[in-house]
Protein backbone atom coordinates (compact mmCIF):
# COMPACT_ATOMS: atom_id res chain seq x y z
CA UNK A 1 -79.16 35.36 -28.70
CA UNK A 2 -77.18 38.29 -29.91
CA UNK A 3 -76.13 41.21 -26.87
CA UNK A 4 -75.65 44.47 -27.59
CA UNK A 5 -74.66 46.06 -24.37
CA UNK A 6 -73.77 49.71 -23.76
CA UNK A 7 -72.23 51.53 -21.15
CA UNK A 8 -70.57 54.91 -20.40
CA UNK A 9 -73.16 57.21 -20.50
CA UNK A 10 -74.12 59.70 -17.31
CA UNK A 11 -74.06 63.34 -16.10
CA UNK A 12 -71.71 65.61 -17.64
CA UNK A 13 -71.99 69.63 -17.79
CA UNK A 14 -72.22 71.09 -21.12
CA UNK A 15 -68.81 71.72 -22.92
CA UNK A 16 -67.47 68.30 -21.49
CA UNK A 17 -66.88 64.81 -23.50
CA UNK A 18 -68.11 61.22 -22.24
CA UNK A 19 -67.18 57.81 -24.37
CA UNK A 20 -69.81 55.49 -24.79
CA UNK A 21 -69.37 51.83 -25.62
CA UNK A 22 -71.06 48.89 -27.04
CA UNK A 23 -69.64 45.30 -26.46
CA UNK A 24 -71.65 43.20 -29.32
CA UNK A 25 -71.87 39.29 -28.20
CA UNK A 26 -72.94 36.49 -30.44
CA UNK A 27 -72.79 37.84 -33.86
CA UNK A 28 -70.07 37.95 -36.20
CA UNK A 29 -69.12 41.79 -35.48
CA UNK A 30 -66.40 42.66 -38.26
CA UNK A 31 -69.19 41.97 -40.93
CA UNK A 32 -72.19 44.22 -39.31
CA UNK A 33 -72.36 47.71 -39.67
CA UNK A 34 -73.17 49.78 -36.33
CA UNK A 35 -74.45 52.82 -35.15
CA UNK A 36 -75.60 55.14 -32.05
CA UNK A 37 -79.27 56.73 -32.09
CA UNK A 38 -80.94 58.62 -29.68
CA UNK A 39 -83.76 59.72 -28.35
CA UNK A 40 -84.68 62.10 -26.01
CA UNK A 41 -87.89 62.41 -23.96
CA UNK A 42 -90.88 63.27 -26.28
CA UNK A 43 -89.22 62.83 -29.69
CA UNK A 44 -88.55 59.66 -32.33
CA UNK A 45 -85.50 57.92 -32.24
CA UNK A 46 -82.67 59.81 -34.12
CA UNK A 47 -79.50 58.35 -36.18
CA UNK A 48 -76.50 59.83 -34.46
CA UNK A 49 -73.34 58.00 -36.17
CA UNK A 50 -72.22 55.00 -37.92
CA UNK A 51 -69.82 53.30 -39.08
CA UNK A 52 -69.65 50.44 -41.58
CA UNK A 53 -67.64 47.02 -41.81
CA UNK A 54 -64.88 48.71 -43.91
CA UNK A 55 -64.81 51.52 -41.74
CA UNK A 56 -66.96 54.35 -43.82
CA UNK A 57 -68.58 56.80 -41.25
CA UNK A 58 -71.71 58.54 -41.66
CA UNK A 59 -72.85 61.16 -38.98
CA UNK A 60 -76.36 63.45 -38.07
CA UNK A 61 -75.34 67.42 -38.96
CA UNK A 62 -76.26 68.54 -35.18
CA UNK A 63 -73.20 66.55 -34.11
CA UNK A 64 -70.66 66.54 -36.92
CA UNK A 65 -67.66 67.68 -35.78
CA UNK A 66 -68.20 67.11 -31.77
CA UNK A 67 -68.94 63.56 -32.36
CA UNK A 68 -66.52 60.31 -33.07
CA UNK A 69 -67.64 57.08 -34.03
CA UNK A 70 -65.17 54.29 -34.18
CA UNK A 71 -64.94 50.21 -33.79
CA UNK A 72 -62.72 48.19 -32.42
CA UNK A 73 -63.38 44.32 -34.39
CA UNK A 74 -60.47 42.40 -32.14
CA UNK A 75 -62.73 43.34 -29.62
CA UNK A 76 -66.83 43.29 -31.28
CA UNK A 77 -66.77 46.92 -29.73
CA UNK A 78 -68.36 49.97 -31.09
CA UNK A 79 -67.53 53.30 -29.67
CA UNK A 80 -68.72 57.12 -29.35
CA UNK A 81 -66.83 59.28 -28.69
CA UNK A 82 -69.02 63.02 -27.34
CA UNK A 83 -67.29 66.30 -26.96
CA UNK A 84 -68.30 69.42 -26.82
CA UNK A 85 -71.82 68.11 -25.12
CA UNK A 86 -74.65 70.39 -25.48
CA UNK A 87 -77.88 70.49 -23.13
CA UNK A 88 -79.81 69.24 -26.41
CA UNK A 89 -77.64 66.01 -26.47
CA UNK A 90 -79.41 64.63 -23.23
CA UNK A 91 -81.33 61.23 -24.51
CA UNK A 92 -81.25 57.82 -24.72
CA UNK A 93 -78.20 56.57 -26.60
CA UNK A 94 -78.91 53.01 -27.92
CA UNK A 95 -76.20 51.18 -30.11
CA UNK A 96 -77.66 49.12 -33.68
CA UNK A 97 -76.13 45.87 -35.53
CA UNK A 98 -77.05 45.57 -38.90
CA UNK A 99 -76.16 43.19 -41.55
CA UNK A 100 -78.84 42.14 -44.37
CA UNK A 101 -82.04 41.83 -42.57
CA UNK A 102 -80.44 41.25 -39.12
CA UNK A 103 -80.96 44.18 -37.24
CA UNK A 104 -80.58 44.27 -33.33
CA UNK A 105 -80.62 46.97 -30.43
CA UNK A 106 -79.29 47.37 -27.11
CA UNK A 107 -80.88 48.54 -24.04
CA UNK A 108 -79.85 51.71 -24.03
CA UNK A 109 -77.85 54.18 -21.74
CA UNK A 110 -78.61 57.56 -20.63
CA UNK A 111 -76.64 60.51 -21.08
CA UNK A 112 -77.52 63.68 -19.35
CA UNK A 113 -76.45 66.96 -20.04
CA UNK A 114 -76.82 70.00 -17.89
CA UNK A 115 -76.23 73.69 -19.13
């Protein structure tokens, strides 16, 4: 059964940077793209950042240029990288596998921002 499991997230005041990461298990992770979403309490699940197998990045406007996506395939690790946190970045971060019709999910950490 394939394990997405993320970690990292937590209280941080606003202006300050937190690292998330997502160890994938059971999947072969150099092939599958991956990405962060979010959601915070009330709203639909958002696309933060991803990142494909050959690297190409793709990330959501309201956190282009605070925001760093990156993988590590030696590893089947997926990372985010936060700075600059606003208040509106407090949500559920989950992290996404996806290659042809596979498409899994982790549990989800929370990340917490106060102003």
């Amino acid at each position: 059964q394939v394990q997405l499991v993320e970690s990292g997230g937590g209280l941080v005041q606003a202006g300050g940077s937190l690292r998330l990461t997502c160890v994938a298990s059971r999947i072969i992770f150099s092939i599958n793209d991956m990405g962060w979403y979010r959601q915070a309490p009330g709203k639909q699940r958002e696309l933060v950042a991803t990142i494909t197998s050959d690297r190409s990045t793709n990330y959501a406007d309201s956190v282009k240029g605070r925001f760093t996506i990156s993988r590590d395939n030696a590893r089947n690790t997926v990372y985010l990288q936060m700075n600059s946190r606003k208040p509106e970045d407090t949500a559920v971060y989950y992290c996404n596998s996806r290659y042809r019709s596979a498409d899994y999910w982790g549990q989800g950490t929370q990340v917490t921002v106060s102003s």
